[in-house]
PDB file of N, CA and C in Angstrom:
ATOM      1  N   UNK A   1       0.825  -1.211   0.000  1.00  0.00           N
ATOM      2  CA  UNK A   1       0.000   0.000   0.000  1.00  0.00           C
ATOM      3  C   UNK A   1       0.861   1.263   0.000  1.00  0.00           C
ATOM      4  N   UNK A   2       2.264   0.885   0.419  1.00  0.00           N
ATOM      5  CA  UNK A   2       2.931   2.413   0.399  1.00  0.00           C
ATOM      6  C   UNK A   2       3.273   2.784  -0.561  1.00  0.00           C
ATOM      7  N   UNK A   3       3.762   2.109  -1.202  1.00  0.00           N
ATOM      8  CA  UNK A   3       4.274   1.962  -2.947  1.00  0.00           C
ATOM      9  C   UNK A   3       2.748   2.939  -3.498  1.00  0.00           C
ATOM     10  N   UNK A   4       2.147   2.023  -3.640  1.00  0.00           N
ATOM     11  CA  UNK A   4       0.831   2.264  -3.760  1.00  0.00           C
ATOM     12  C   UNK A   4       0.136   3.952  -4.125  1.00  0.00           C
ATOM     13  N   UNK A   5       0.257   4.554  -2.564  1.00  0.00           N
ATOM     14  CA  UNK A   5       0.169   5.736  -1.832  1.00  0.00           C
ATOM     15  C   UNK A   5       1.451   6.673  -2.537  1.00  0.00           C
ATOM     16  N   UNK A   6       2.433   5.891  -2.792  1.00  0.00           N
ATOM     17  CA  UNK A   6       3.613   6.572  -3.328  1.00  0.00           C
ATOM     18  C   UNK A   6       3.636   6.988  -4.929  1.00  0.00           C
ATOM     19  N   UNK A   7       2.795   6.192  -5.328  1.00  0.00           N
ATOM     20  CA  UNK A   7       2.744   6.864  -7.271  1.00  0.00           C
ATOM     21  C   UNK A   7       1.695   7.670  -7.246  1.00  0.00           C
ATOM     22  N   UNK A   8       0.176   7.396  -6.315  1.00  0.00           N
ATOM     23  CA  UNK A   8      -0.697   8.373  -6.187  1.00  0.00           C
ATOM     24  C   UNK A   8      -0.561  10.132  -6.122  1.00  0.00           C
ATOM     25  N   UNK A   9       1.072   9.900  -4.587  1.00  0.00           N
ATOM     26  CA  UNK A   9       1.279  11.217  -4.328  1.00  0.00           C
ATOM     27  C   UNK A   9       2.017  11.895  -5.783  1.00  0.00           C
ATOM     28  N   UNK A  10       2.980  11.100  -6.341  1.00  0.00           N
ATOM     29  CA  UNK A  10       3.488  11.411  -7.525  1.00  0.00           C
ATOM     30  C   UNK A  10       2.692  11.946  -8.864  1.00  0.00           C
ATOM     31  N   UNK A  11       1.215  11.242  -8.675  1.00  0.00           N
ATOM     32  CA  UNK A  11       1.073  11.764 -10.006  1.00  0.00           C
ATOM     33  C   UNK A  11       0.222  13.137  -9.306  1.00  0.00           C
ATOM     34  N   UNK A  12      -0.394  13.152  -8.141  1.00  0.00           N
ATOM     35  CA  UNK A  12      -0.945  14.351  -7.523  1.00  0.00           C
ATOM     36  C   UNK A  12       0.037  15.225  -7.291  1.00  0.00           C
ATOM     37  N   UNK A  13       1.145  15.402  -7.600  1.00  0.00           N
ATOM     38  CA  UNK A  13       2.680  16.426  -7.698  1.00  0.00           C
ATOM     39  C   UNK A  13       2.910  16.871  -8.948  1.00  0.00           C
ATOM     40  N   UNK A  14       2.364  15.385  -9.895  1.00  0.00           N
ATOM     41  CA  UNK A  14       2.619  15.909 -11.204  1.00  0.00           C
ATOM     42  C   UNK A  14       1.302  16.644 -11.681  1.00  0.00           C
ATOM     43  N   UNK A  15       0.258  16.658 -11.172  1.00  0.00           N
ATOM     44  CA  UNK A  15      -1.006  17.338 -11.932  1.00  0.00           C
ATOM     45  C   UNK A  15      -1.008  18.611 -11.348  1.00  0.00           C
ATOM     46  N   UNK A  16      -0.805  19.124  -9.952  1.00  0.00           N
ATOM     47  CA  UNK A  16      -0.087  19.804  -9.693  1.00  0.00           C
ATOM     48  C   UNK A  16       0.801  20.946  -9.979  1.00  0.00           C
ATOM     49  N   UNK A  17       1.740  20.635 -10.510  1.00  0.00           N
ATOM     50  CA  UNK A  17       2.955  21.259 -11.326  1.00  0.00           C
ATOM     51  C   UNK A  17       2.433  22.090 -12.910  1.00  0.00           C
ATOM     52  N   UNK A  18       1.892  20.528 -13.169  1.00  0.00           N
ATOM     53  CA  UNK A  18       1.168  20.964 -14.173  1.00  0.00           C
ATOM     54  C   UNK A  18       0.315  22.241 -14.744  1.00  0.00           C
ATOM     55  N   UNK A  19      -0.400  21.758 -14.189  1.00  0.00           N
ATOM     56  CA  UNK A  19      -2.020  23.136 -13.540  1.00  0.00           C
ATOM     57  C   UNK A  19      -1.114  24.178 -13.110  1.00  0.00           C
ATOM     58  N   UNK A  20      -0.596  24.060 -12.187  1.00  0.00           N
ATOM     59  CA  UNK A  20       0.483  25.394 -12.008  1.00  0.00           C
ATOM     60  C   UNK A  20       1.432  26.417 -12.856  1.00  0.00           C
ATOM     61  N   UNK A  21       1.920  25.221 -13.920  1.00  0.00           N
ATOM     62  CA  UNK A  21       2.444  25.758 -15.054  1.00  0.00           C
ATOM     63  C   UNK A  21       1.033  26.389 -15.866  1.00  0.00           C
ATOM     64  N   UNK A  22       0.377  25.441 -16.218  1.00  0.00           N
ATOM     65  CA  UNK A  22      -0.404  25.724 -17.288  1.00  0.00           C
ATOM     66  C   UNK A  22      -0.753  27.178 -17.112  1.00  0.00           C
ATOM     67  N   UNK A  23      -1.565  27.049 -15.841  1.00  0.00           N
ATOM     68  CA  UNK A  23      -1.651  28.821 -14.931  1.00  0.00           C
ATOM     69  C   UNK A  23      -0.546  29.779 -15.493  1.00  0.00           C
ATOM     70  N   UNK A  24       0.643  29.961 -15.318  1.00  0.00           N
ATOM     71  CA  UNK A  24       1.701  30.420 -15.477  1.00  0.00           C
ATOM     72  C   UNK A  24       1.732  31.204 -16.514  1.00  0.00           C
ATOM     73  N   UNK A  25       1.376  30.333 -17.626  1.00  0.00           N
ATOM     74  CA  UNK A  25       1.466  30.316 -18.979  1.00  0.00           C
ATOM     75  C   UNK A  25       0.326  31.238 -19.488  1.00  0.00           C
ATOM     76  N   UNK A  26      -0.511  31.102 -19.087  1.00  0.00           N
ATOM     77  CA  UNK A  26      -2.289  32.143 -19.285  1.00  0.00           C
ATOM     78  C   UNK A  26      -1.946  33.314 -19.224  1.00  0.00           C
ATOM     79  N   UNK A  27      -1.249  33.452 -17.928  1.00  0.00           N
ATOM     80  CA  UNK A  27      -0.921  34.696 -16.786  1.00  0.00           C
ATOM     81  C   UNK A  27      -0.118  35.193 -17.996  1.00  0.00           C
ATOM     82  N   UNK A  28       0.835  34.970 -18.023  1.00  0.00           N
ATOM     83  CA  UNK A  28       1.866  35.216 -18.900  1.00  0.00           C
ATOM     84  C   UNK A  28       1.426  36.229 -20.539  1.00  0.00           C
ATOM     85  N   UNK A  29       0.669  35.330 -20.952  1.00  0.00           N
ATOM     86  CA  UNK A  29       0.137  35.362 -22.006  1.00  0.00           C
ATOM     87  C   UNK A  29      -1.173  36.704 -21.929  1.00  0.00           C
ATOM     88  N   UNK A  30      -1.625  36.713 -21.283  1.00  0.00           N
ATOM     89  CA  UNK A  30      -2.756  38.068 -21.338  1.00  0.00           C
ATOM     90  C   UNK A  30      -1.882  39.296 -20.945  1.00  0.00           C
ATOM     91  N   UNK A  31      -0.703  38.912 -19.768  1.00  0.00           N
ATOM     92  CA  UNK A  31       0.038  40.249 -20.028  1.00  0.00           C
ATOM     93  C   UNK A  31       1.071  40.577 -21.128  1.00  0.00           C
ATOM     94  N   UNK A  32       1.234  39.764 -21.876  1.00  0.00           N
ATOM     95  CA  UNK A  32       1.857  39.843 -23.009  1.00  0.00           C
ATOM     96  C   UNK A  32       0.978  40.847 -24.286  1.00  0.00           C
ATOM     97  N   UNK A  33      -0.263  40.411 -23.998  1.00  0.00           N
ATOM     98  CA  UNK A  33      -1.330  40.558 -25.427  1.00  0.00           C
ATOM     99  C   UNK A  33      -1.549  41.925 -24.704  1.00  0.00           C
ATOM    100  N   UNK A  34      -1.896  42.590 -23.263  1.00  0.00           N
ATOM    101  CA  UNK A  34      -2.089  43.645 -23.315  1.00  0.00           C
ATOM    102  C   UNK A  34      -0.970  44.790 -24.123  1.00  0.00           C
ATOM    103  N   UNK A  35       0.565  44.070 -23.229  1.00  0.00           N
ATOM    104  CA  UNK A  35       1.333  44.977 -23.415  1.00  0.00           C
ATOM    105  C   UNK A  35       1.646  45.040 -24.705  1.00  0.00           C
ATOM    106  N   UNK A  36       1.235  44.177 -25.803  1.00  0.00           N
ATOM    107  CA  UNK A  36       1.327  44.522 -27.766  1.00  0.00           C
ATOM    108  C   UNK A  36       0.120  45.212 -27.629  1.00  0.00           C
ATOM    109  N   UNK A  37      -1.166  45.122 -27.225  1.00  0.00           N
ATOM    110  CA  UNK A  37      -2.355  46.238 -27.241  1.00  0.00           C
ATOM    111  C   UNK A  37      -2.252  47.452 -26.769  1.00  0.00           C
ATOM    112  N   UNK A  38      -1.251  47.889 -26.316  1.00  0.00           N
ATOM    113  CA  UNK A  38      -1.009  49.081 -25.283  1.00  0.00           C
ATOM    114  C   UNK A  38       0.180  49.780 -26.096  1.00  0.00           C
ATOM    115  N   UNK A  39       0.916  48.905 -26.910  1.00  0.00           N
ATOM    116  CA  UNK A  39       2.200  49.546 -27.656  1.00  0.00           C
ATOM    117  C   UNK A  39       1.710  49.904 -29.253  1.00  0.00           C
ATOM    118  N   UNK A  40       0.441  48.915 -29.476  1.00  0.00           N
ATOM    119  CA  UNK A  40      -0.179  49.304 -30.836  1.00  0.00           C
ATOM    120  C   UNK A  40      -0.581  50.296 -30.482  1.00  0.00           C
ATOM    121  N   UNK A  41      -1.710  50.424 -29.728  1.00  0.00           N
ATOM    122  CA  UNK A  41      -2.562  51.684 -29.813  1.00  0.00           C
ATOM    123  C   UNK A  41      -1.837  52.954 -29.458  1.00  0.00           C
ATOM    124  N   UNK A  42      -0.656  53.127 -28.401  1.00  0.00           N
ATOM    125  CA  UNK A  42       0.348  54.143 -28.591  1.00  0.00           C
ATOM    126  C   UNK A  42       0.883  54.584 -29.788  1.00  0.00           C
ATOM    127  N   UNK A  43       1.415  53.752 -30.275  1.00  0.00           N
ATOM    128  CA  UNK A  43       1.565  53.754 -31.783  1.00  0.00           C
ATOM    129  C   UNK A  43       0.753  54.281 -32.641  1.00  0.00           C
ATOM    130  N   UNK A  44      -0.693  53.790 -32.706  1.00  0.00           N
ATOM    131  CA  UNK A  44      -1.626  54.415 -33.634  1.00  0.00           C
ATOM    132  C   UNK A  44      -1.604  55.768 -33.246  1.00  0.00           C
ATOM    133  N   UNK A  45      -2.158  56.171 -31.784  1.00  0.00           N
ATOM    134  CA  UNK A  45      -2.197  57.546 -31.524  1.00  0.00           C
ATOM    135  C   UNK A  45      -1.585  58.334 -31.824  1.00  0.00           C
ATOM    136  N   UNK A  46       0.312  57.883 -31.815  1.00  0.00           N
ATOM    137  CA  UNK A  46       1.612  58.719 -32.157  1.00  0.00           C
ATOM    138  C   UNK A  46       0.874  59.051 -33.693  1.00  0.00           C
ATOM    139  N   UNK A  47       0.744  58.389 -34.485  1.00  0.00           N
ATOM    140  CA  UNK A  47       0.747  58.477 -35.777  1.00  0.00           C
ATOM    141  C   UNK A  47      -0.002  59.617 -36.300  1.00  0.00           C
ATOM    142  N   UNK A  48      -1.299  58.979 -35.376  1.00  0.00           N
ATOM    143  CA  UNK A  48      -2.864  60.068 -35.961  1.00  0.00           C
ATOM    144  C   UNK A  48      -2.775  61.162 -35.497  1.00  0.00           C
ATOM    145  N   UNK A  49      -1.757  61.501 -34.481  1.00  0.00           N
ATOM    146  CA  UNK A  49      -1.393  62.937 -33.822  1.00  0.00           C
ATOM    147  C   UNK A  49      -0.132  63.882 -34.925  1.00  0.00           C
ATOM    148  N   UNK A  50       0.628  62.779 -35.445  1.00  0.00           N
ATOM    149  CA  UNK A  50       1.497  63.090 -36.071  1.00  0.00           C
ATOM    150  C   UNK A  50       1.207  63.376 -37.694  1.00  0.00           C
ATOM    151  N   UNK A  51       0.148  62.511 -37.984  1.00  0.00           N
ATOM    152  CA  UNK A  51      -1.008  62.892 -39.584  1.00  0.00           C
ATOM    153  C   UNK A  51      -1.276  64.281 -39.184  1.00  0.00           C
ATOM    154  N   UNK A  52      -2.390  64.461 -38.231  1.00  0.00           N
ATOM    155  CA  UNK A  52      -3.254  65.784 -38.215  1.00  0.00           C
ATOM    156  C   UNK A  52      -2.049  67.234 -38.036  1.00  0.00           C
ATOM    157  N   UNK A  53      -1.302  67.301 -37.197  1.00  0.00           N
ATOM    158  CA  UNK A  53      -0.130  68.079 -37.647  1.00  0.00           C
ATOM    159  C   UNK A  53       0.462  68.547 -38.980  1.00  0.00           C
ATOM    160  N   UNK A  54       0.365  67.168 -39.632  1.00  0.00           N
ATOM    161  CA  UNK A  54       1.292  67.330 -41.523  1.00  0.00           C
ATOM    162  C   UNK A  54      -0.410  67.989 -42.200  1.00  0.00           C
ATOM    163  N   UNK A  55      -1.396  67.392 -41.663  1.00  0.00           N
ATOM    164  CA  UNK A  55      -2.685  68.033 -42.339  1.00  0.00           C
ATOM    165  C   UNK A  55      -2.748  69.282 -42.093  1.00  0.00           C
ATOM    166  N   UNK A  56      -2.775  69.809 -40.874  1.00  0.00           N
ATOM    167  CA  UNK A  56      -2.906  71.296 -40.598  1.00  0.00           C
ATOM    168  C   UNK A  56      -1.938  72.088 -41.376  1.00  0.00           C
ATOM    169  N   UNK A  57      -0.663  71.926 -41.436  1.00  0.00           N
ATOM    170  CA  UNK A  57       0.268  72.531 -42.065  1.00  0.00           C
ATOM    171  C   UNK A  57       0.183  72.637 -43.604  1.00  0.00           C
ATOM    172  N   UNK A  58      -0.302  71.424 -44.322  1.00  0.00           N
ATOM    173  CA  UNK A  58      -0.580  71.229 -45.449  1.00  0.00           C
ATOM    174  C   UNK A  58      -1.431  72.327 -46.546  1.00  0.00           C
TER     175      UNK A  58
END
């Protein structure tokens, strides 16, 4: 039974780890997608601020 008890705890370490990573990885990933959503739209703004300027002058 210890043996037993002993691959149980193992694979409950490995699902575990797992799920933990997987987590990790989400986390990771939405602050990633903001911070390209946050550098595009800076970007766009720079631009459309930087159009209407060359328009006014134009």
């Amino acid at each position: 039974t210890n043996l037993k008890q002993a691959k149980i705890d193992k694979e409950n370490r490995k699902r575990k780890v797992k799920r933990f990573i997987l987590d990790a990885r989400k986390v990771s990933f939405t602050q990633i997608d903001e911070q390209v959503n946050d550098a595009i739209r800076r970007l766009y703004f720079s631009t459309l601020r930087e159009r209407r300027k060359h328009a006014s002058t134009d």
